[in-house]
Protein backbone atom coordinates (compact mmCIF):
# COMPACT_ATOMS: atom_id res chain seq x y z
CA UNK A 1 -32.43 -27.23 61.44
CA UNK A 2 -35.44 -29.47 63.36
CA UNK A 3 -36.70 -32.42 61.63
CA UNK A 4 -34.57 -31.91 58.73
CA UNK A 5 -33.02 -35.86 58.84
CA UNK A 6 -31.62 -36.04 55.62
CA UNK A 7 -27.78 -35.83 54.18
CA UNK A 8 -26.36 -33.16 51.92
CA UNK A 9 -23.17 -34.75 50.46
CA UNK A 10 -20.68 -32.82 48.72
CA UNK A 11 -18.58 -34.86 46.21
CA UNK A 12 -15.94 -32.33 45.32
CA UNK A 13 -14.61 -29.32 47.38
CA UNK A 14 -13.62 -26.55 44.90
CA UNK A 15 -14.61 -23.43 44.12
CA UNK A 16 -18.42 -24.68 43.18
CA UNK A 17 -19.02 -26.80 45.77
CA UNK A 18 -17.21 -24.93 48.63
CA UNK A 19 -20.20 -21.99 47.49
CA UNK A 20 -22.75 -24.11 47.55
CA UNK A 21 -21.99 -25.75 50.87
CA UNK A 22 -21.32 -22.07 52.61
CA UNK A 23 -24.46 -21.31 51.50
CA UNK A 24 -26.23 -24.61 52.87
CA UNK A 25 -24.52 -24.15 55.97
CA UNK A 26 -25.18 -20.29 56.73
CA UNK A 27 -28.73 -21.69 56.38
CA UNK A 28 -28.09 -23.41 59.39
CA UNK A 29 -27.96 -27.30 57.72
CA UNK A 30 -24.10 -27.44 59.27
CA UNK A 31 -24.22 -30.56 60.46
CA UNK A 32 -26.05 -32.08 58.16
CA UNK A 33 -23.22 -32.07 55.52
CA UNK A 34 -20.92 -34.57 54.32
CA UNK A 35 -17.67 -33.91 52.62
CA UNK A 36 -15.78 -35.81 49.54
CA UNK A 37 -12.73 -35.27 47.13
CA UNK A 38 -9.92 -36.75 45.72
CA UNK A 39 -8.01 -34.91 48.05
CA UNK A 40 -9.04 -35.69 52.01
CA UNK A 41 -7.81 -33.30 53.02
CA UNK A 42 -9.47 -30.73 51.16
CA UNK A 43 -12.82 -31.89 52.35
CA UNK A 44 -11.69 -32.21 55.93
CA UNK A 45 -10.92 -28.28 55.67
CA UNK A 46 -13.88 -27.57 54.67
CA UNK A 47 -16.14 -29.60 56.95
CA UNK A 48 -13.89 -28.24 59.79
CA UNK A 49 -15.09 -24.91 58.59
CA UNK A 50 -18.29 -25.21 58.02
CA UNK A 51 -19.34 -28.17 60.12
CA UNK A 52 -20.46 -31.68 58.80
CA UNK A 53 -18.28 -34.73 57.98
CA UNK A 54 -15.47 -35.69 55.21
CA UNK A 55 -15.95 -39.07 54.37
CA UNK A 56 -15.39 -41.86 51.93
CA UNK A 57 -16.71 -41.50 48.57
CA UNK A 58 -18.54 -44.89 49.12
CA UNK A 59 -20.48 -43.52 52.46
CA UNK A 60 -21.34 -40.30 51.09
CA UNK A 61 -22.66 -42.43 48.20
CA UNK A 62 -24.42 -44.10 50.91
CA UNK A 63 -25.42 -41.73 53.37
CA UNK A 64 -26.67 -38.44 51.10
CA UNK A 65 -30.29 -37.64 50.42
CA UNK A 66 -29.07 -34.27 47.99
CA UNK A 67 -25.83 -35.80 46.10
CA UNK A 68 -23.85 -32.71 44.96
CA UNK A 69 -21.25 -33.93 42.12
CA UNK A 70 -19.43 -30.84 42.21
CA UNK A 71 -16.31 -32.18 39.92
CA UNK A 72 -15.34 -30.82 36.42
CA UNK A 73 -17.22 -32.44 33.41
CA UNK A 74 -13.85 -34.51 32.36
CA UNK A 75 -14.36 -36.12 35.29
CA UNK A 76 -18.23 -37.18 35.58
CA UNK A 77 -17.62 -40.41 33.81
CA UNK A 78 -14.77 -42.13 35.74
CA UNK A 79 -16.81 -40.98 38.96
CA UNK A 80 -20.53 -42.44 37.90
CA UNK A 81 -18.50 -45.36 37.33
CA UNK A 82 -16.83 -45.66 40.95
CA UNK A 83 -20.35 -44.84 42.41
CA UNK A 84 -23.15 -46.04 39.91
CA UNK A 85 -23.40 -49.96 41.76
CA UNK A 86 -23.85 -48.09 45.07
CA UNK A 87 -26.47 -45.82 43.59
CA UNK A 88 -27.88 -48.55 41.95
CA UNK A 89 -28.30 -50.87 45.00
CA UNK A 90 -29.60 -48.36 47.30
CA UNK A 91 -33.17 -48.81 48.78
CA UNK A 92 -34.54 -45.09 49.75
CA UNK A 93 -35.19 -41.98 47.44
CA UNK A 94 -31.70 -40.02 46.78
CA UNK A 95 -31.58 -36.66 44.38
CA UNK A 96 -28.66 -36.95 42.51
CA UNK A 97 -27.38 -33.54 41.31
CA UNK A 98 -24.51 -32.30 38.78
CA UNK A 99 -22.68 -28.92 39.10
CA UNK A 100 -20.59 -29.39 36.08
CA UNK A 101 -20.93 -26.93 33.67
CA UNK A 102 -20.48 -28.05 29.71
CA UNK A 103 -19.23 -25.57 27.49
């Protein structure tokens, strides 16, 4: 899309965020999408599919303006504490956003 310069990152390539990221990328934001999980290769299938990057978790940390953790709940709290000193250090605006669902 023009003069959209920002990063969607995508930590976690399952079911919710493999929706989410089909539907940010039939909106024609391909490119601008970066790809994490605990298995690489997962998230290089799906940014082969849909366009974008897989990454490191530390870049997409980095790199993403919309941070999609798109993991199950169990797993929120080792994550925010692999990425919370990057988050913490960073200089620009980031929107940091949870799809796990709490029952």
């Amino acid at each position: 899309m023009e003069n959209f310069d920002k990063k969607i990152a995508f930590i976690g390539c399952g079911n919710m965020g493999k929706a989410l990221a089909s539907a940010i990328s039939a909106a024609g934001f391909g490119d601008d999408l970066l790809f994490c999980d605990h298995t690489m290769n997962k998230a290089q299938s799906l940014a082969e599919q849909l366009g974008g990057t897989a990454s490191e978790l530390e870049k997409i940390v980095k790199e993403g303006y919309f941070i999609f953790l798109a993991i199950k709940p169990q797993g929120l709290e080792s994550l925010f504490s692999e990425i919370s000193e990057t988050l913490q250090t960073r200089q620009d605006r980031f929107i940091l956003v949870t799809l796990a669902a709490v029952v």
